[in-house]
N, C-alpha and C. Protein backbone atom coordinates (compact mmCIF):
# COMPACT_ATOMS: atom_id res chain seq x y z
N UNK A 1 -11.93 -64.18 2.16
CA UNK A 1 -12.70 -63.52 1.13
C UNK A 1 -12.56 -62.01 1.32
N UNK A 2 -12.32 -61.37 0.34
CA UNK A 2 -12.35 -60.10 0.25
C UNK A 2 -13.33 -59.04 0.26
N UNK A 3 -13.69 -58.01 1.02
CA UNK A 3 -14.50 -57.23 1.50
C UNK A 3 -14.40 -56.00 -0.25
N UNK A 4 -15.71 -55.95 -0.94
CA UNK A 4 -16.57 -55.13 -1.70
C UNK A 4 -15.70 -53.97 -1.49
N UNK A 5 -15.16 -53.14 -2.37
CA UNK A 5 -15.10 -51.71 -2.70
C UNK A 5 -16.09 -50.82 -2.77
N UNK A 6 -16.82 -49.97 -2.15
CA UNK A 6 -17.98 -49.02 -2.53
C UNK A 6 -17.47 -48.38 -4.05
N UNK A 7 -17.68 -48.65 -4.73
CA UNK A 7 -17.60 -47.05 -5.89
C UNK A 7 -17.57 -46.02 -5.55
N UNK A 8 -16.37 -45.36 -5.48
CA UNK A 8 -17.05 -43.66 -5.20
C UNK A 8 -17.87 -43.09 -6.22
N UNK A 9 -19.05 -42.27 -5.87
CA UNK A 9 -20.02 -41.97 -6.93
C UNK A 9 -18.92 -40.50 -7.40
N UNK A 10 -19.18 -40.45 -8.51
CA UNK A 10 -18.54 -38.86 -9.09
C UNK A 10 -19.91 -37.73 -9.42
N UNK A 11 -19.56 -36.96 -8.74
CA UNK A 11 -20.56 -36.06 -8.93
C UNK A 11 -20.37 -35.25 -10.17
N UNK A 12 -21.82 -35.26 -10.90
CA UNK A 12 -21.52 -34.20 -12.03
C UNK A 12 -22.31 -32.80 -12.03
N UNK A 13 -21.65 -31.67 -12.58
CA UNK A 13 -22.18 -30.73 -12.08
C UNK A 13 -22.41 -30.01 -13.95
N UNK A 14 -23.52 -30.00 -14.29
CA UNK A 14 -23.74 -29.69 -15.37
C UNK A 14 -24.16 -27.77 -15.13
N UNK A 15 -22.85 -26.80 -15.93
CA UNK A 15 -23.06 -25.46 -15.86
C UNK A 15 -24.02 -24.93 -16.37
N UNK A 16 -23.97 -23.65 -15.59
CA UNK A 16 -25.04 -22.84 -16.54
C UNK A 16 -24.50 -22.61 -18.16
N UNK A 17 -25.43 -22.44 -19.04
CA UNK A 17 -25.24 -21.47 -20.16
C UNK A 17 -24.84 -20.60 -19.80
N UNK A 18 -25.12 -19.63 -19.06
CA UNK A 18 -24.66 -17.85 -19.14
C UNK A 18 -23.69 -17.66 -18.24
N UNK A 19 -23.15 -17.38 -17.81
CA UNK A 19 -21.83 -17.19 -16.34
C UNK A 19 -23.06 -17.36 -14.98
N UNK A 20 -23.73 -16.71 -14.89
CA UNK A 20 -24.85 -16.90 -13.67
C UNK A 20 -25.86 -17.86 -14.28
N UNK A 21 -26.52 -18.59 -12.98
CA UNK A 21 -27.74 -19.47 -13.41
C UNK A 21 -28.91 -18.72 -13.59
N UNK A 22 -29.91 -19.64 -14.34
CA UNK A 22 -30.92 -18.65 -15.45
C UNK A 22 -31.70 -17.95 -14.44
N UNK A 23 -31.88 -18.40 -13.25
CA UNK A 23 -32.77 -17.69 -11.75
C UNK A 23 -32.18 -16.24 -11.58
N UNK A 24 -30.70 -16.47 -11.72
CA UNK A 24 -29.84 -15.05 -11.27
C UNK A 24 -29.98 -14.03 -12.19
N UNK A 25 -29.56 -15.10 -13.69
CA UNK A 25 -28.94 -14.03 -15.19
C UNK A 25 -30.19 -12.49 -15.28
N UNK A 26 -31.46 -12.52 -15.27
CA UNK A 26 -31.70 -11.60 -15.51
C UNK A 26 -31.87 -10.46 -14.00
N UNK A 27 -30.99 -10.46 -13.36
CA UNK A 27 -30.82 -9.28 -12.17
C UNK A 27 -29.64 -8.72 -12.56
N UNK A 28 -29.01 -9.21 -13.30
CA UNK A 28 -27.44 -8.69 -13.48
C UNK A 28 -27.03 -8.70 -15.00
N UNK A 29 -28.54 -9.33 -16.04
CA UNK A 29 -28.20 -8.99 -17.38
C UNK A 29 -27.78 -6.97 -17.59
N UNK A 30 -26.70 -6.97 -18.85
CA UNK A 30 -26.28 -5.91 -18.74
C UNK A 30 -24.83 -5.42 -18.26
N UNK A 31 -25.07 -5.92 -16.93
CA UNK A 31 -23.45 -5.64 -16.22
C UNK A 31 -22.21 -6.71 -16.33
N UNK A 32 -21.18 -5.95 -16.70
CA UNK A 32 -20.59 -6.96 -16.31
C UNK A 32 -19.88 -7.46 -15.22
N UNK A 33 -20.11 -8.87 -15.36
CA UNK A 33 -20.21 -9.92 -14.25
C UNK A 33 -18.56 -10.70 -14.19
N UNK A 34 -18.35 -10.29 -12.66
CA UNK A 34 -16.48 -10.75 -12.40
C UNK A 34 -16.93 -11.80 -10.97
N UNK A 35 -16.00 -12.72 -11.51
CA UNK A 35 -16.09 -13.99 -10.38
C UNK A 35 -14.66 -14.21 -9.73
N UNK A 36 -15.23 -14.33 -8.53
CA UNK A 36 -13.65 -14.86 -7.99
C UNK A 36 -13.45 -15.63 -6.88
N UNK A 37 -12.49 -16.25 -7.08
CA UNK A 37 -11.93 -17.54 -6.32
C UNK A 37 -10.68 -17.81 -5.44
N UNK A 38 -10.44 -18.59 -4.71
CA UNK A 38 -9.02 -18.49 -4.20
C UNK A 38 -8.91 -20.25 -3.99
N UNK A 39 -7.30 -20.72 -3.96
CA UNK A 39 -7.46 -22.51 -3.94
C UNK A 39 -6.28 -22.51 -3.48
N UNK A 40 -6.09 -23.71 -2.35
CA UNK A 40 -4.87 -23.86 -1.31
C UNK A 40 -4.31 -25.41 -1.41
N UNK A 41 -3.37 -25.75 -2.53
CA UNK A 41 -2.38 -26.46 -2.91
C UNK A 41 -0.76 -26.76 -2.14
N UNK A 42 -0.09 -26.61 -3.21
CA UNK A 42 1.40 -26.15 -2.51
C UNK A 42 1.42 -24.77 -2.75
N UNK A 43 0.71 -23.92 -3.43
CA UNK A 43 0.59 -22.64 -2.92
C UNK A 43 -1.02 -22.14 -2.95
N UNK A 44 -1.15 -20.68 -2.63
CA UNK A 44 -2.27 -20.48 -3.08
C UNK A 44 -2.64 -19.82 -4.70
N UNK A 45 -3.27 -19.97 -5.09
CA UNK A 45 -4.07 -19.33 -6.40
C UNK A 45 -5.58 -18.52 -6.19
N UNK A 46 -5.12 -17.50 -7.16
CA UNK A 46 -6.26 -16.72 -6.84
C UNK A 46 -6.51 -17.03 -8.15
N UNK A 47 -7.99 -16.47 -9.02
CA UNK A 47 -8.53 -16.30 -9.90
C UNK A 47 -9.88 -15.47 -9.80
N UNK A 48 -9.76 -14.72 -11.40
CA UNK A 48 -10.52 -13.64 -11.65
C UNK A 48 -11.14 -13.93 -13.14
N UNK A 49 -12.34 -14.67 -13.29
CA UNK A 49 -13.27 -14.81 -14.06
C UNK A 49 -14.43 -13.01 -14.65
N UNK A 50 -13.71 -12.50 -16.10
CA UNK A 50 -14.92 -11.43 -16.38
C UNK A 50 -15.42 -11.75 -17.79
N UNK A 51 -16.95 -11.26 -17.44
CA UNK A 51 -17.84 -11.26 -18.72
C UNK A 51 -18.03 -9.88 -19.31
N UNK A 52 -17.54 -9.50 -19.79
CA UNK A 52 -18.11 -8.14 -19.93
C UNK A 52 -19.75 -8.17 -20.76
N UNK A 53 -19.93 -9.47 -21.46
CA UNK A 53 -21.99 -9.50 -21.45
C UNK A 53 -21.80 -11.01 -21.04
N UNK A 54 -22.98 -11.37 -20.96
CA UNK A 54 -23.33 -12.85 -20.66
C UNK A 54 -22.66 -13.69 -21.71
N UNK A 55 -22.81 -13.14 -23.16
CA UNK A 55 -22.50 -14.22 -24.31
C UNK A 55 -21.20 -14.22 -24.69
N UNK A 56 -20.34 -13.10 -24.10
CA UNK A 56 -19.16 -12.97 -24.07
C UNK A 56 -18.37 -14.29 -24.14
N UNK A 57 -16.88 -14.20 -24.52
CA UNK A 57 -16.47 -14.83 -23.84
C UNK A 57 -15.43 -14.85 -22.38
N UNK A 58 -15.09 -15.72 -21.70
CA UNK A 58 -14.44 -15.37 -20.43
C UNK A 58 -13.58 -14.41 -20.32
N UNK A 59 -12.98 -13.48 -19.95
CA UNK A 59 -10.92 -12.81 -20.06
C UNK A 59 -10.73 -13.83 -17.91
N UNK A 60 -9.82 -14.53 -18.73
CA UNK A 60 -9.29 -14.94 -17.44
C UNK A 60 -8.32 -14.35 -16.60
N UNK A 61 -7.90 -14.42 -15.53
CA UNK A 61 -6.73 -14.10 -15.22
C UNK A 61 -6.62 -14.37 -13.72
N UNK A 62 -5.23 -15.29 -13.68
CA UNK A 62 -4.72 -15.80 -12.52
C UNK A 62 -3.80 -15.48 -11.94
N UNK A 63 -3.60 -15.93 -10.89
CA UNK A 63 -1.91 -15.62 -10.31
C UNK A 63 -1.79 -16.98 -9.22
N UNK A 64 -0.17 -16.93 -8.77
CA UNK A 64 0.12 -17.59 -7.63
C UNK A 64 0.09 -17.11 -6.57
N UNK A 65 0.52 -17.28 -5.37
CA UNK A 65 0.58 -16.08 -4.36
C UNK A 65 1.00 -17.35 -2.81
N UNK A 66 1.65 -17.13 -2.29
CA UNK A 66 2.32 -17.38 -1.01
C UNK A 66 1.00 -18.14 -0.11
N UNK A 67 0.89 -19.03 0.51
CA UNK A 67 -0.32 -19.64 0.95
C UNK A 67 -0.43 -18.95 2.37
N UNK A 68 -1.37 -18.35 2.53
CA UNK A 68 -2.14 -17.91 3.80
C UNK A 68 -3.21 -18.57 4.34
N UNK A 69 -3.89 -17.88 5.90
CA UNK A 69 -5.47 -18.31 5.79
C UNK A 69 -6.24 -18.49 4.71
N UNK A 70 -7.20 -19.74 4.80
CA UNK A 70 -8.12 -19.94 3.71
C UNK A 70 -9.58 -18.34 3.53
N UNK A 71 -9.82 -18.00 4.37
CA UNK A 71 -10.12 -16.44 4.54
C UNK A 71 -9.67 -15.24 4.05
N UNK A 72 -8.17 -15.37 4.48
CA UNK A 72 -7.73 -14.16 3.86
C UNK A 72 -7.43 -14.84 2.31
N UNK A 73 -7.28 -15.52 1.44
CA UNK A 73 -6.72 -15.80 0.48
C UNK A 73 -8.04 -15.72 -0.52
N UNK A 74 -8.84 -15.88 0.35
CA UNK A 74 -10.48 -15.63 -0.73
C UNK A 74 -10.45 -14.17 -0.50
N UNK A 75 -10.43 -13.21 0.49
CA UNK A 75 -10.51 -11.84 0.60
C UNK A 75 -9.49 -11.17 -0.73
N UNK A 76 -8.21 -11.92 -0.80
CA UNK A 76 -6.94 -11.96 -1.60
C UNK A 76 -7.74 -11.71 -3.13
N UNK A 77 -8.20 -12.46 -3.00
CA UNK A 77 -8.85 -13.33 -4.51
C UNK A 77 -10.17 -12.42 -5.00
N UNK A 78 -10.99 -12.04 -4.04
CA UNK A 78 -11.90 -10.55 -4.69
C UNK A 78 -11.01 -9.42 -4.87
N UNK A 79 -9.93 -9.07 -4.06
CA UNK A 79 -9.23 -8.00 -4.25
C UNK A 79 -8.34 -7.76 -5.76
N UNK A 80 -8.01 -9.19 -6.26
CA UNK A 80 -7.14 -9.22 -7.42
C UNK A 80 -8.43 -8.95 -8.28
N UNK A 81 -9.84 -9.59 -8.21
CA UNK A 81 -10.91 -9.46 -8.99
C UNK A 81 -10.80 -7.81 -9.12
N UNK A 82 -11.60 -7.58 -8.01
CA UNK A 82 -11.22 -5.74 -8.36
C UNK A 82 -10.24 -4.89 -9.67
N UNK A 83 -8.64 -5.28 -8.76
CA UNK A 83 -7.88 -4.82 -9.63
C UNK A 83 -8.29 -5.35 -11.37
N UNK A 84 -8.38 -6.46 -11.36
CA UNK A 84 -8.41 -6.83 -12.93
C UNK A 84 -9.49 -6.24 -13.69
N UNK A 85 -10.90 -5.98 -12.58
CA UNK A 85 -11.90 -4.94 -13.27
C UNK A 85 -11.51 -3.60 -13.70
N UNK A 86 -10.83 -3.37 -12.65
CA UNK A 86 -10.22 -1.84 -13.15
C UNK A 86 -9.99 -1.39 -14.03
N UNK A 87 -8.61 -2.49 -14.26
CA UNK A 87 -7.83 -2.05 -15.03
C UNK A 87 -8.21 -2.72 -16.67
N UNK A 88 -9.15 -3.84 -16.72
CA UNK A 88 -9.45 -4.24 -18.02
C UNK A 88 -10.70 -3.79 -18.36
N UNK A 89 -11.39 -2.98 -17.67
CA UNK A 89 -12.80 -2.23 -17.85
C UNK A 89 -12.87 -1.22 -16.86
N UNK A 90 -12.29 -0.12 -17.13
CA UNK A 90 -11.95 1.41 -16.37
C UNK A 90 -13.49 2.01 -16.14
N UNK A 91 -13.72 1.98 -14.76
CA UNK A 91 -15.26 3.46 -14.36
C UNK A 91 -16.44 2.39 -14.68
N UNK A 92 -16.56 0.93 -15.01
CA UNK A 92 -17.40 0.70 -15.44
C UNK A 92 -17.83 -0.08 -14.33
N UNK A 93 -19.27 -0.15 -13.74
CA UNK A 93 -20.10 -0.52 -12.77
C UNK A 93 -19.95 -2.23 -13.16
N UNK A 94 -19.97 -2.66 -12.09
CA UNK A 94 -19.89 -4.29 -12.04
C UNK A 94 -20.52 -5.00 -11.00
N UNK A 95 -20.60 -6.38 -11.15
CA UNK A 95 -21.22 -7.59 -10.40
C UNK A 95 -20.08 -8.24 -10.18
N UNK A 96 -19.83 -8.40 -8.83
CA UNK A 96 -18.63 -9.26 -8.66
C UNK A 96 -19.31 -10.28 -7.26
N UNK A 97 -18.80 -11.63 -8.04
CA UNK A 97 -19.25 -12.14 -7.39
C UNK A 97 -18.29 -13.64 -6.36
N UNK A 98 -18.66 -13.90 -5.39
CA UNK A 98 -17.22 -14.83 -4.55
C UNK A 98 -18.37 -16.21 -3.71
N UNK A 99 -17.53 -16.97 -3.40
CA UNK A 99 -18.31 -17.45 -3.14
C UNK A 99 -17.82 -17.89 -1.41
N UNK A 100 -17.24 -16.56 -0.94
CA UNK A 100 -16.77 -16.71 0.02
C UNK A 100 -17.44 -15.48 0.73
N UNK A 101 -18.32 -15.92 1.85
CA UNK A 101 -19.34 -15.25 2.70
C UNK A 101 -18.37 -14.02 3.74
N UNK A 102 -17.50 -14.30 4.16
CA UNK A 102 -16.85 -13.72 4.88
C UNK A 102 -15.88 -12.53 4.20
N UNK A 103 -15.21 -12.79 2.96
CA UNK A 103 -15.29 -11.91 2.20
C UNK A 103 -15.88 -11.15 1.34
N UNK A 104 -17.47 -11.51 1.39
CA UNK A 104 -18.26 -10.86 1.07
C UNK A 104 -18.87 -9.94 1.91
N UNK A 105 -18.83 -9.82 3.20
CA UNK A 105 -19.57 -9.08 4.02
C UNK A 105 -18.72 -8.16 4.39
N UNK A 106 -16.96 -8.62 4.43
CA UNK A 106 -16.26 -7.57 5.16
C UNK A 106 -16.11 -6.30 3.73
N UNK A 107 -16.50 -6.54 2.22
CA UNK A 107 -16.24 -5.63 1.20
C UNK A 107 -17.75 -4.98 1.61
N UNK A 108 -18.81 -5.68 1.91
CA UNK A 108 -20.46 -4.70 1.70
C UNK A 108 -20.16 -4.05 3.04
N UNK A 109 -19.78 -4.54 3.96
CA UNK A 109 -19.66 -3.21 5.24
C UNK A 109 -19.10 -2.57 4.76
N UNK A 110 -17.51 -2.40 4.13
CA UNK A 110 -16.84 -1.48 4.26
C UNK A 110 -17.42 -0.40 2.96
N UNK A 111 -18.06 -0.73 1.89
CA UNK A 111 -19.00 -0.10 1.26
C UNK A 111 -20.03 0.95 1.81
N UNK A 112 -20.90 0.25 2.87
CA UNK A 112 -21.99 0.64 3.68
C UNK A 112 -21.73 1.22 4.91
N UNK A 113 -20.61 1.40 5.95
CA UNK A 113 -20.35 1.77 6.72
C UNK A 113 -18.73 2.31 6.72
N UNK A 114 -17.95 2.59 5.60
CA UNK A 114 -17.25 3.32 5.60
C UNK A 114 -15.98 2.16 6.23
N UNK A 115 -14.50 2.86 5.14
CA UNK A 115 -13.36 1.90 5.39
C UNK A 115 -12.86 2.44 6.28
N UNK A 116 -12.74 3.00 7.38
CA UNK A 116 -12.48 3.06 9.04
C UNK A 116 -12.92 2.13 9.55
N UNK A 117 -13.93 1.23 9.79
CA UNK A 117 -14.45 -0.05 10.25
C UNK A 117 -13.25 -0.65 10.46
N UNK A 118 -12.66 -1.24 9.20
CA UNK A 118 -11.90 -1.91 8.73
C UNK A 118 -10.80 -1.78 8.44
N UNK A 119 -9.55 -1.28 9.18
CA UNK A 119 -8.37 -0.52 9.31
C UNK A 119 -7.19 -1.48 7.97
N UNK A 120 -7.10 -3.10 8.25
CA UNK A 120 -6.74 -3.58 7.44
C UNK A 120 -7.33 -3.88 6.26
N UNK A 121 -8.52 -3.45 5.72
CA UNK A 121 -8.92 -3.78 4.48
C UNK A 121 -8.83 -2.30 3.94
N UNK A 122 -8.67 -1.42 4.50
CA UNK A 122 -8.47 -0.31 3.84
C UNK A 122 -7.35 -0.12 3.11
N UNK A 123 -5.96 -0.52 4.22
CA UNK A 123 -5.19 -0.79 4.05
C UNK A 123 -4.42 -1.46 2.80
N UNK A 124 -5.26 -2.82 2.36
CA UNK A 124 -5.34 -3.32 1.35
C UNK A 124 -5.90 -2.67 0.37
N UNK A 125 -7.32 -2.25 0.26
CA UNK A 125 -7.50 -1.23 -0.84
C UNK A 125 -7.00 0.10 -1.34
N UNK A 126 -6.05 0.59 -0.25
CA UNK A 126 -5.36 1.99 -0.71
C UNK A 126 -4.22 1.66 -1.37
N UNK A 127 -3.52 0.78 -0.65
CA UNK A 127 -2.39 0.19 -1.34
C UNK A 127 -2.11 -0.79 -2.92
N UNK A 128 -3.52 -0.84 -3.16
CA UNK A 128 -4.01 -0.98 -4.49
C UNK A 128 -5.04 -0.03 -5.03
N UNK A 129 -5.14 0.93 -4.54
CA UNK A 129 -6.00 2.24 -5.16
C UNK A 129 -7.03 1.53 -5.73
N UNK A 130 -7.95 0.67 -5.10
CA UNK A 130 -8.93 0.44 -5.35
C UNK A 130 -10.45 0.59 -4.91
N UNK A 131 -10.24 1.54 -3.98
CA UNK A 131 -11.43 2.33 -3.63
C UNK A 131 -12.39 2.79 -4.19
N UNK A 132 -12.20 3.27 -5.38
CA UNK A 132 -12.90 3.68 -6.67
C UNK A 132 -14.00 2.92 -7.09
N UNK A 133 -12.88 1.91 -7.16
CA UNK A 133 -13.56 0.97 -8.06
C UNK A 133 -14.48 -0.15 -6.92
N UNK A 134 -14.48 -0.34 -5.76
CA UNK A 134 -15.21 -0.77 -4.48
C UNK A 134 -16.66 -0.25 -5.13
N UNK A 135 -16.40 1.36 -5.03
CA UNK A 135 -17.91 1.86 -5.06
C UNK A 135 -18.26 1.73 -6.33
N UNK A 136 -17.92 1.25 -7.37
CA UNK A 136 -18.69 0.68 -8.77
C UNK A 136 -18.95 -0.75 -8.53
N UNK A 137 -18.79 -1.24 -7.42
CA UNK A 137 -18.97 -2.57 -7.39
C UNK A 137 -20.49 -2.60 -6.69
N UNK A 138 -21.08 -4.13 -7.16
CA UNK A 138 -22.02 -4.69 -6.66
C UNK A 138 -21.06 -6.24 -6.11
N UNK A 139 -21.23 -6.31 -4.77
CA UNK A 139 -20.76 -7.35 -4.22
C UNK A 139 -21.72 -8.39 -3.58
N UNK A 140 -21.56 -9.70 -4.63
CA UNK A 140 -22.55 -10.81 -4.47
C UNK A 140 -21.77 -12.01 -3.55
N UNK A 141 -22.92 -12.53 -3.02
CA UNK A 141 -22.67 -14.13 -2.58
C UNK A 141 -23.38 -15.28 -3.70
N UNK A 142 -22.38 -16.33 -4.10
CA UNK A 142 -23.13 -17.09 -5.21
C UNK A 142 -22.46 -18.54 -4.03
N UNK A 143 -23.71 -19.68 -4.80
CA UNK A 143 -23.12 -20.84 -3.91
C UNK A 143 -22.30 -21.34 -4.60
N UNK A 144 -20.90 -21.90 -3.86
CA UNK A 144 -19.86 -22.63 -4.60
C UNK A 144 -19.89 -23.98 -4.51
N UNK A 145 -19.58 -24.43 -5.75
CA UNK A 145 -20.11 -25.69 -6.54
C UNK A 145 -21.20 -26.02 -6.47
N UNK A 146 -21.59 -25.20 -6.98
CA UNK A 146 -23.17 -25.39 -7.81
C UNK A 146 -22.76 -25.29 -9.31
N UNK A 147 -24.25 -24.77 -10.23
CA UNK A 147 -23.99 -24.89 -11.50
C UNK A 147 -23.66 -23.49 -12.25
N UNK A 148 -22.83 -22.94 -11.41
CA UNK A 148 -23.03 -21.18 -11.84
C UNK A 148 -21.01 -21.69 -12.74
N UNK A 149 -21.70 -21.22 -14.06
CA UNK A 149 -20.76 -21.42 -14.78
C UNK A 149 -19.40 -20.86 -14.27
N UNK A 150 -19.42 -19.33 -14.00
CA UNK A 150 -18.64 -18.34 -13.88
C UNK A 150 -17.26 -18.80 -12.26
N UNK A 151 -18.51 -19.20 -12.07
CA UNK A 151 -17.91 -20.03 -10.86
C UNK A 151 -16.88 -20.96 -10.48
N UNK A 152 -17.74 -21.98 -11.65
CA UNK A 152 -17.12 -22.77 -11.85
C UNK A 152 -15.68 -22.64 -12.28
N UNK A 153 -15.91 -21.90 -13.48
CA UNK A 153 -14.57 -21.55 -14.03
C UNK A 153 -13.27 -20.80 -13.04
N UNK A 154 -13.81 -20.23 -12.12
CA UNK A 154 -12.73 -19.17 -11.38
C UNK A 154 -12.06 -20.52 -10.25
N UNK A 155 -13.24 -21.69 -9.75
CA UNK A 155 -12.63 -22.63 -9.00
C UNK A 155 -11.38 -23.31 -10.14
N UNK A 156 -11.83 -23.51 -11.33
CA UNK A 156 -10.82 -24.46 -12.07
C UNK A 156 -9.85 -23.68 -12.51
N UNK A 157 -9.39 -22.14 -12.46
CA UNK A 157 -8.18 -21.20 -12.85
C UNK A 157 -7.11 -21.30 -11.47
N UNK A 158 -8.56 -20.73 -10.46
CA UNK A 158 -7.99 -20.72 -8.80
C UNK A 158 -6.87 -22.17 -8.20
N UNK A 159 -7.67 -23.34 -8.60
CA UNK A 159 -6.95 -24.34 -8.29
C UNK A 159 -5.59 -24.79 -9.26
N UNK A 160 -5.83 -24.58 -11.10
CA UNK A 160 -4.13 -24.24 -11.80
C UNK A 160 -3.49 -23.41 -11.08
N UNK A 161 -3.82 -22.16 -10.61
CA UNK A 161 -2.32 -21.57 -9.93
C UNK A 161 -2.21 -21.99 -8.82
N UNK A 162 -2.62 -22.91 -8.22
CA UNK A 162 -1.92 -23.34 -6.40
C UNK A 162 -1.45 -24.17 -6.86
N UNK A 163 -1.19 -24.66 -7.99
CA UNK A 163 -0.09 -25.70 -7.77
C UNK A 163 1.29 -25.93 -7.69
């Protein structure tokens, strides 16, 4: 006699309405709000989710990129966020948000204690002249896979380009 299959249960994750969940949306109504992601396939993919308002709609933008540490490839993946703020919304103050803790703390130090700390992330930001735009940033931690729309979306761009 044959031994029962469990079902795997499928989890559903029903999004926010607004790019942030309704707890978050009004701390950051106003700004616009950039999400970003990184996903490790047969390659890696980064992705860069922006709202320029809440009701907006998304401007996406992805890339492929050579597979590294799962660390550095999320660090990778706020850094392309950056650039794409820049350059698709010039001088303008932002919420960027990752859902990667470790690249979130090494961008708020180097904010708060100056990019000497951090010899290679400087490195990375000079070589993309994105220093500028660092200090127009607000750099968030959001939880990943939860119901934060914005999120969501940058995991499902992030994971099309690693493939």
């Amino acid at each position: 006699m044959s031994k029962r299959r469990k079902k795997k249960i499928a989890r559903v994750i029903h999004p926010s309405v607004s790019p942030l969940p309704l707890r978050l949306a009004p701390l950051y109504a106003g700004h616009l709000q950039v999400f970003s992601d990184a996903s490790q396939k047969r390659h890696g993919g980064l992705a860069a989710i922006l709202f320029a308002t809440p009701d907006s709609d998304a401007v996406v933008r992805s890339r492929t990129v050579p597979i590294i540490g799962s660390n550095e490839l999320e660090l990778q993946a706020t850094l392309f966020a950056l650039e794409q703020a820049r350059d698709l919304f010039p001088g303008q103050q932002f919420a960027l948000f990752s859902d990667n803790q470790d690249a979130v703390l090494r961008l708020n130090r180097c904010k708060t204690e100056g990019l000497e700390q951090d010899p290679e992330l400087r490195q990375m930001l000079g070589e993309q002249e994105l220093v500028v735009t660092l200090a127009n940033a607000s750099i968030c931690w959001i939880k990943g896979h939860g119901s934060c729309r914005g999120n969501i979306l940058a995991d499902q761009h992030a994971a099309e380009a690693a493939r």
